[in-house]
Protein backbone atom coordinates (compact mmCIF):
# COMPACT_ATOMS: atom_id res chain seq x y z
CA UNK A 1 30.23 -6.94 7.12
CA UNK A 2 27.11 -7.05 5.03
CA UNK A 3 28.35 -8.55 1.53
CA UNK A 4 25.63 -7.62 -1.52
CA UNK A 5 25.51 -9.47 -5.00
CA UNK A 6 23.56 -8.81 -7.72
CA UNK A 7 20.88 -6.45 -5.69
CA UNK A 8 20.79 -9.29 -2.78
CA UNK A 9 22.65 -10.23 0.67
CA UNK A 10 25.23 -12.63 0.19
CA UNK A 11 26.94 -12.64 3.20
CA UNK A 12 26.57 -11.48 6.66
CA UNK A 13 29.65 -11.72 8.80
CA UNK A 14 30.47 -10.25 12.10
CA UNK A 15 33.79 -9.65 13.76
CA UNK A 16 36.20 -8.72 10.74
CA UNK A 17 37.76 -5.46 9.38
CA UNK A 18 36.11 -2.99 6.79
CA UNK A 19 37.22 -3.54 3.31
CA UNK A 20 38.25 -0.68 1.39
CA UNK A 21 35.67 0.96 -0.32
CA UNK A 22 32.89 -0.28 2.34
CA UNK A 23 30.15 1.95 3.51
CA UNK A 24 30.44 2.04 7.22
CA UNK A 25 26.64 2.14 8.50
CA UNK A 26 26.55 3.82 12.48
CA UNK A 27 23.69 2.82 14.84
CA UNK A 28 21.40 0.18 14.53
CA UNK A 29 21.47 -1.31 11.19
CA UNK A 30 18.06 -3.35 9.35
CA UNK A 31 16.46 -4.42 6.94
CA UNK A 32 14.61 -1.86 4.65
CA UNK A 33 10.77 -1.34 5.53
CA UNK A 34 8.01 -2.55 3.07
CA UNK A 35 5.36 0.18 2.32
CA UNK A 36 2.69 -2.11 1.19
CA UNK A 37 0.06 0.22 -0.16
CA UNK A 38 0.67 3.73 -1.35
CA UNK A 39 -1.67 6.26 -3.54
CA UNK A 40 1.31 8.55 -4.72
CA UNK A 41 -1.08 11.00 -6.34
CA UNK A 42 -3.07 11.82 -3.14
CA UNK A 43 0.58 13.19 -1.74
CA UNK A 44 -0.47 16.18 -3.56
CA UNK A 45 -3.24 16.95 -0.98
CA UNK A 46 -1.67 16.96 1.78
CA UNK A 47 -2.87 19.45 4.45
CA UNK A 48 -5.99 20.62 2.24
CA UNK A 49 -8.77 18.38 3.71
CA UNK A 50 -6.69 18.68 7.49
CA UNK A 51 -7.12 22.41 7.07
CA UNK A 52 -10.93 21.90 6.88
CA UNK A 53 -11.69 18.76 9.22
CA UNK A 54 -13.02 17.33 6.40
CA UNK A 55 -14.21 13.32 6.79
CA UNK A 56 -13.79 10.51 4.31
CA UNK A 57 -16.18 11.16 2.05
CA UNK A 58 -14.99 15.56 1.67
CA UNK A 59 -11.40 14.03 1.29
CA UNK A 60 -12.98 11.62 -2.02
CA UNK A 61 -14.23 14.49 -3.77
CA UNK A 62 -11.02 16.58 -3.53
CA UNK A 63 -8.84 13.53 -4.84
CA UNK A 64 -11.10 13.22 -7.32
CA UNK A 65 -10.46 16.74 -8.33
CA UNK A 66 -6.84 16.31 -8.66
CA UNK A 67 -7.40 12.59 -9.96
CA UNK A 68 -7.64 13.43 -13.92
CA UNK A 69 -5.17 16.30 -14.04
CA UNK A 70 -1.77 14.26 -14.43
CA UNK A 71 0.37 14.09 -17.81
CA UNK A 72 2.76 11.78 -17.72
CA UNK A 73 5.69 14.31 -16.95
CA UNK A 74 4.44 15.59 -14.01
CA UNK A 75 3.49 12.38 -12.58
CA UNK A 76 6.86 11.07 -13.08
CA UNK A 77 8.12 14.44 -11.04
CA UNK A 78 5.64 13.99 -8.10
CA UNK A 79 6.59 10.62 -7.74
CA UNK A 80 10.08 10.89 -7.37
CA UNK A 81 8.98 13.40 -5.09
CA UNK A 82 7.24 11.01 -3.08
CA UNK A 83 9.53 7.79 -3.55
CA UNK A 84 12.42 10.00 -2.42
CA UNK A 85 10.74 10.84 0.70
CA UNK A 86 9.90 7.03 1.44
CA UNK A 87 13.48 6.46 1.05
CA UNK A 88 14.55 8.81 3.86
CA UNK A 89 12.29 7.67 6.11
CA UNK A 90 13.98 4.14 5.63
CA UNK A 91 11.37 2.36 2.90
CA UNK A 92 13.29 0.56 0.23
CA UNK A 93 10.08 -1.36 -1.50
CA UNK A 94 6.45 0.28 -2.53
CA UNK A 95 3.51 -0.81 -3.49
CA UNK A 96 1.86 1.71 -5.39
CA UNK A 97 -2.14 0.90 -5.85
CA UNK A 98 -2.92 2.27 -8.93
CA UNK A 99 -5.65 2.96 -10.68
CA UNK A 100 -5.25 6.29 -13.02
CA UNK A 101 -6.10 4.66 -16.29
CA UNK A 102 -6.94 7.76 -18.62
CA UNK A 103 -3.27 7.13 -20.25
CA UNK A 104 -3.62 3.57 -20.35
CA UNK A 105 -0.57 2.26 -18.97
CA UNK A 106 1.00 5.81 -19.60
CA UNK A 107 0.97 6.42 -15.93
CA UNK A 108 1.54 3.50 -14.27
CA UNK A 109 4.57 3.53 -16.48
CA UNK A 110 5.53 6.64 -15.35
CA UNK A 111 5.54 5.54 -11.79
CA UNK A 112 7.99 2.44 -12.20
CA UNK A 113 10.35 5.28 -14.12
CA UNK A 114 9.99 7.50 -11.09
CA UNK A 115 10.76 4.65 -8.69
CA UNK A 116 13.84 3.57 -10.94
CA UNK A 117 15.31 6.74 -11.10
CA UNK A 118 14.94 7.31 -6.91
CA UNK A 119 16.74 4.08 -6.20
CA UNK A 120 13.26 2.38 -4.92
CA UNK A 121 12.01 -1.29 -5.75
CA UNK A 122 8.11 -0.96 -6.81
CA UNK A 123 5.24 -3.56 -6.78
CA UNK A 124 2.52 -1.86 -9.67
CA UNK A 125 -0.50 -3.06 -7.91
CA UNK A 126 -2.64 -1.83 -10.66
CA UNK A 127 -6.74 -1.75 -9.84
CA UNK A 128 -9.65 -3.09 -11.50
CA UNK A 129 -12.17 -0.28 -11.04
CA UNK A 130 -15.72 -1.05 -13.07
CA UNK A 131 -18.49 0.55 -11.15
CA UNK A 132 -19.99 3.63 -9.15
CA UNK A 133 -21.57 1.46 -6.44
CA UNK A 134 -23.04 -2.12 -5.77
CA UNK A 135 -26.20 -0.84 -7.35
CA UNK A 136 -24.64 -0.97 -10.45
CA UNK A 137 -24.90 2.59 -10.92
CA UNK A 138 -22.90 4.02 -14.03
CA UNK A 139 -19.32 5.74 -12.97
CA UNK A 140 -19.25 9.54 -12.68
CA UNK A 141 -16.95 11.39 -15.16
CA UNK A 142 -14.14 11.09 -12.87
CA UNK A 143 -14.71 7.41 -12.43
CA UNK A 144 -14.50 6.60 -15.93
CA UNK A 145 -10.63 7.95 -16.15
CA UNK A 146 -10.10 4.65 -13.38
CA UNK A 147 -11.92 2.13 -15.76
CA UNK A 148 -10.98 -0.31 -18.74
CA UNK A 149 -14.60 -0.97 -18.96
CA UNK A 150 -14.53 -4.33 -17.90
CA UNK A 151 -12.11 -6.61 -16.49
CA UNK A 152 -11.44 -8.25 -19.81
CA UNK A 153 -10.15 -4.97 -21.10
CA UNK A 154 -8.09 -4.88 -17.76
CA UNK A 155 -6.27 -8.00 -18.21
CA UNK A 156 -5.22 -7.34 -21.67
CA UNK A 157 -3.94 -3.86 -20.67
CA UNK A 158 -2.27 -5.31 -17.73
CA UNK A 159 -0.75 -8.38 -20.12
CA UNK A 160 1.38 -5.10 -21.31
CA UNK A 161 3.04 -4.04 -18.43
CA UNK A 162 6.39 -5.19 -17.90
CA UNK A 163 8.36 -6.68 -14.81
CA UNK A 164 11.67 -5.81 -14.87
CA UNK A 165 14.71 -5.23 -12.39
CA UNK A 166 13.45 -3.76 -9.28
CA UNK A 167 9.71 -4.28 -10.67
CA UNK A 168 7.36 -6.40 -10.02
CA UNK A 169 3.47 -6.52 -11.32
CA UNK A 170 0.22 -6.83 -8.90
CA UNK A 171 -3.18 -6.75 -9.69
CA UNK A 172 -5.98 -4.95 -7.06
CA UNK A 173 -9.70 -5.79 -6.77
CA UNK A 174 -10.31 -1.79 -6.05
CA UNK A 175 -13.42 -2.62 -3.63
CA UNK A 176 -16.14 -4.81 -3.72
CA UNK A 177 -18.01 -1.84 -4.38
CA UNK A 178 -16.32 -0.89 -7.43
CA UNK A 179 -16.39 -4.15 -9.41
CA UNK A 180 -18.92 -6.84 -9.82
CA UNK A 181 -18.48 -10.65 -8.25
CA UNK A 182 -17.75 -12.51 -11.58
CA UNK A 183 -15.19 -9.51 -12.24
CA UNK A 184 -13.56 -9.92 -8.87
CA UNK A 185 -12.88 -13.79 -10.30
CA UNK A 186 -11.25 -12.28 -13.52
CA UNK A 187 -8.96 -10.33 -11.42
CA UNK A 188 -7.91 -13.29 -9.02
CA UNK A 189 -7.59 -15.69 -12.09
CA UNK A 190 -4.72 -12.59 -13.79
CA UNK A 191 -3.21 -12.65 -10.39
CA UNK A 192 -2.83 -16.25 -9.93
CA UNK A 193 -1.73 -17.48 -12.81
CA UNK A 194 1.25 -15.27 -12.35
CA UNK A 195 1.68 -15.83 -8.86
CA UNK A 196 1.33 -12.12 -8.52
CA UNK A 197 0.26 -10.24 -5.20
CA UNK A 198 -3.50 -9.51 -5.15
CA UNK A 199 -4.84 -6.41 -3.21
CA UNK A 200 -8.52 -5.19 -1.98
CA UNK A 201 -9.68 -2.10 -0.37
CA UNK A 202 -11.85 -3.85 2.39
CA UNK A 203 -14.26 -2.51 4.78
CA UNK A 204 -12.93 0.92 4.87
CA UNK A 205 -16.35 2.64 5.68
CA UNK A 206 -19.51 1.38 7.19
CA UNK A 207 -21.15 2.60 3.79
CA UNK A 208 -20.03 -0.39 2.23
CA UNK A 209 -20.44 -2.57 4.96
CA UNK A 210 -24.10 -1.33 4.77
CA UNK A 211 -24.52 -1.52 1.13
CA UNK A 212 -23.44 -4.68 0.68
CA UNK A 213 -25.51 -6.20 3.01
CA UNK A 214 -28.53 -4.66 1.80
CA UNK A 215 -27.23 -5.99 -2.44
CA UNK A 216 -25.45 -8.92 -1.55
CA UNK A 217 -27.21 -10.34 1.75
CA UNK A 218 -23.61 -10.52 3.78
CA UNK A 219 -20.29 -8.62 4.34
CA UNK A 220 -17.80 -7.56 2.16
CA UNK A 221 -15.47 -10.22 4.01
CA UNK A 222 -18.18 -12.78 3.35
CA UNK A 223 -18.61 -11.89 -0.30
CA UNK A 224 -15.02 -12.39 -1.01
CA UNK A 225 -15.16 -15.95 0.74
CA UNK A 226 -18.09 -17.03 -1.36
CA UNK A 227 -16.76 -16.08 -4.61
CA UNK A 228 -13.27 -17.63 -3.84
CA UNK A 229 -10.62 -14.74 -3.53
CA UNK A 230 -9.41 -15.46 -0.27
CA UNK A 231 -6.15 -16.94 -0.13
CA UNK A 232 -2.50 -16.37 1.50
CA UNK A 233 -1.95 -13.92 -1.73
CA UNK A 234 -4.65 -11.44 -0.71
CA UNK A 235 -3.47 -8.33 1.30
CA UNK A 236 -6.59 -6.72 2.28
CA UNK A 237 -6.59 -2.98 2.89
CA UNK A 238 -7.86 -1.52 6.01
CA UNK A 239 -10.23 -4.12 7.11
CA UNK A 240 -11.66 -1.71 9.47
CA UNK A 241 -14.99 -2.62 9.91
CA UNK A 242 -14.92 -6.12 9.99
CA UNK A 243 -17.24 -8.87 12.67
CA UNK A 244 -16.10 -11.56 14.24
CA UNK A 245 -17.29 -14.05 11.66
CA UNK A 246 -15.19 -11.49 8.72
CA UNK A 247 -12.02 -11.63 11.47
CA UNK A 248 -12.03 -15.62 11.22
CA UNK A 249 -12.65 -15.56 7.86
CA UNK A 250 -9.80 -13.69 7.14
CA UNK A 251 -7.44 -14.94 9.54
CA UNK A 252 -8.65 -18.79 8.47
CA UNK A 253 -7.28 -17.63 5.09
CA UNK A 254 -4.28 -15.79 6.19
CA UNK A 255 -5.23 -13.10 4.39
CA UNK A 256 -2.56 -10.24 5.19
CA UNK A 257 -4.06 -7.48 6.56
CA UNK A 258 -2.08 -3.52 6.10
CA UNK A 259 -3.15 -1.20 8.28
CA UNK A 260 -2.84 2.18 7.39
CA UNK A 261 -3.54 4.11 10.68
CA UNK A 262 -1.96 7.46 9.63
CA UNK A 263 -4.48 7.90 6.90
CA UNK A 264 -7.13 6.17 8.89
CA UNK A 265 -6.93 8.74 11.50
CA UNK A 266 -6.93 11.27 9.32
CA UNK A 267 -10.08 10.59 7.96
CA UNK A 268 -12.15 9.15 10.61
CA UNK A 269 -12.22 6.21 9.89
CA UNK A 270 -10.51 4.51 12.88
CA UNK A 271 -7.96 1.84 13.39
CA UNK A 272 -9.74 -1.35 12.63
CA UNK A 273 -9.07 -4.79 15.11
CA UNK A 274 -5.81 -5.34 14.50
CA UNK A 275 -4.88 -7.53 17.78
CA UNK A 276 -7.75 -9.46 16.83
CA UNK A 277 -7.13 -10.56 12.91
CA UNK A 278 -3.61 -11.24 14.15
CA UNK A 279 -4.67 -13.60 16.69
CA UNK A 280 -6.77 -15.16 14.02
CA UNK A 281 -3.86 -15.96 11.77
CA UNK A 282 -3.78 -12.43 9.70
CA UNK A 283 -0.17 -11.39 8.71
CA UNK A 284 -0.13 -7.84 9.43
CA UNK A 285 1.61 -4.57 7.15
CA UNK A 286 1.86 -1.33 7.14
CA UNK A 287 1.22 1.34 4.27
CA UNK A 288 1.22 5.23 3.71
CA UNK A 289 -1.94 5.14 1.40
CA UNK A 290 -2.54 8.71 0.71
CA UNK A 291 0.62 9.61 2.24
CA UNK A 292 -0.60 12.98 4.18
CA UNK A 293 2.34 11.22 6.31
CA UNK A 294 5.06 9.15 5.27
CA UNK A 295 6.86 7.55 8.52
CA UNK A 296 6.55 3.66 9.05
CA UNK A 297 7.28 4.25 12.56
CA UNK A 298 4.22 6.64 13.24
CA UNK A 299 2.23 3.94 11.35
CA UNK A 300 3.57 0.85 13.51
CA UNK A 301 2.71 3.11 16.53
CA UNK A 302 -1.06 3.86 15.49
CA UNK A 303 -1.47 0.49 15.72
CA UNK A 304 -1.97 0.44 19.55
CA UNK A 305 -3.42 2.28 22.10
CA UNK A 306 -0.82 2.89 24.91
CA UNK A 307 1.68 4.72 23.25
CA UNK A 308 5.53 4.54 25.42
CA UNK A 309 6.62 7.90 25.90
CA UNK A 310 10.54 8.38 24.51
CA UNK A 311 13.42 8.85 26.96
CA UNK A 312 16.68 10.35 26.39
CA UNK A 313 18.74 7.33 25.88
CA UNK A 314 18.59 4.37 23.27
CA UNK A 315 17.88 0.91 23.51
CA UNK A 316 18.46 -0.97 20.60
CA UNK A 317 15.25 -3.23 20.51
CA UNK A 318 12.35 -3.41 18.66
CA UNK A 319 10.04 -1.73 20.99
CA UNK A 320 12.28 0.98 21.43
CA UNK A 321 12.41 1.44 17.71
CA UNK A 322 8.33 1.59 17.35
CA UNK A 323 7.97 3.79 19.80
CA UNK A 324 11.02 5.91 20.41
CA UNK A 325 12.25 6.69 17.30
CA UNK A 326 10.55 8.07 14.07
CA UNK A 327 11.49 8.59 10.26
CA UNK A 328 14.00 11.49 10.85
CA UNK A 329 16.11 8.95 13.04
CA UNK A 330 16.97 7.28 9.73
CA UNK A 331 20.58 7.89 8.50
CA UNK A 332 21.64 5.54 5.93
CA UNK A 333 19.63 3.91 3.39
CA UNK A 334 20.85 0.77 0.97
CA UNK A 335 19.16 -0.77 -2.00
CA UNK A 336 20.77 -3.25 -3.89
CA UNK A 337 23.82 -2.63 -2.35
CA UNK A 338 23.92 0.89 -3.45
CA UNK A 339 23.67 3.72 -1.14
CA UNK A 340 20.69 5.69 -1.46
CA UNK A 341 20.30 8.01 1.05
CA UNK A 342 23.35 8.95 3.40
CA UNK A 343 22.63 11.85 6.13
């Protein structure tokens, strides 16, 4: 009997009847999965850059197509869309990246709504987003709909979101290509003060790998150490394509690393070395990112190679779960105590 109080386990306790009124949960009951980095937007191309084997860089200029066309209605809609989906497939907590700024807060708002009206807890992890490139290059029309200018601006519009029940507030360095060193310290300072989670895109394509060695004189991973944003509260994204010297680095700092393979596979960009960052010390997590696919199971399993074929019984242990079972094996999904989803 799993006793809940106030949105949290109080008591686990094996061996005694049902009480009336309890939800009996069949099969192999656990704790809800985290989806640590989610684009909910980019759930509305699903199948259109697939249908053309486009890469990375094709699938960028179709999201920023649909980027700037949200009011705050219909983002509230698609998200629910999206949150519900996460919560049949078994994910009870989000983190949504954010960085859709041409409401202000308008639409971040509009995603913690969405989430409290599904039955979801959300982490806003909203993104500092300042320039086109490490060139300092000006932002492109879309661009400017992500920016507050500079990350001044970004902290006071982010001093005016609101935690709440089922809530919680993060701040994102988008890229080291998209904001400046002594930005990336503004951001880090927000985040710490709080003691709020701090995210980073990281190493994603060997474009920026490239172009900030040719700016900066070392990696992105190398950048980050120098300018102090490593830490146990960073979750880097990706963190593809990463050297040896970025893999101690990271895993020195237990920086938590999410791998997102669905979406990595999707657009070429390969799985990155996970085995290797979690040897290093690296706390790994999964996300959906642009959520062509939402099933934490089919992410766990992109993680390795060998992948164990199912068989026609069930084993209740954890590598039968990665590997033999997927989100449609979910039947019974609890938040807070309250029943979510029931199949």
């Amino acid at each position: 009997m799993i006793e809940v109080e106030d949105g949290r386990i109080k008591a686990v306790t094996a061996g005694v009847p049902a009480p009336a009124g309890a939800v009996r949960l069949s099969g192999w009951t656990i704790p809800g999965f985290a989806n640590v980095h989610s684009h909910a937007f980019q759930h509305s191309l699903r199948g259109t850059v697939e249908s053309g084997a486009g890469d990375f860089w094709e699938w960028r200029q179709q999201m920023y197509r649909v980027a700037g066309s949200w009011d705050w209605t219909d983002y509230f809609k698609s998200a629910r869309f999206v949150f519900r989906e996460m919560l049949e497939a078994g994910i009870t907590a989000v983190g949504e990246f954010h960085y859709l700024h041409a409401l202000g807060n308008g639409l971040g708002e509009a995603l913690t709504a969405a989430a409290a009206q599904e039955g979801i807890r959300i982490t806003l992890i909203d993104a500092c987003y300042l320039r086109g490139g490490m060139d300092g290059r000006p932002l492109d029309d879309v661009q400017k709909t992500f920016s507050d200018g500079d990350a001044e601006h970004w902290a006071q519009r982010m001093d005016d979101l609101d935690e709440g029940p089922g809530v919680r507030i993060g701040a994102a360095i988008h890229s080291v290509r998209a904001v400046d060193p002594a930005s990336m310290r503004t951001v880090a300072e927000w985040a710490r003060k709080r003691n709020s989670p701090l995210h980073i895109h990281l190493a994603e394509q060997p474009a920026e790998v490239e172009e900030c060695l040719a700016v900066e004189g070392c990696t992105p991973t190398q950048l980050l150490e120098r300018e102090g944003i490593l830490g146990p509260d960073l979750t880097a994204v990706h963190a593809i394509h990463v050297n040896d010297d970025d893999i101690s680095l990271l895993g020195g700092n237990k920086v938590s690393i999410c791998a997102c393979t669905t979406t990595e596979r999707d657009l070429g960009d390969r799985v990155g070395p996970i085995r290797s960052l979690a040897d290093a010390g690296s706390q790994l997590c999964m996300g959906s990112d642009s959520n062509a696919v939402i099933d934490p199971f089919e992410e766990a399993r992109g993680v390795t190679i060998g992948q164990e074929p199912p068989v026609l019984w069930r084993q209740l242990d954890l590598g039968y779960l990665m590997f033999g079972c997927s989100a449609r094996d979910v039947t019974n999904v609890v938040v807070g105590g309250k029943t979510v989803v029931s199949k």
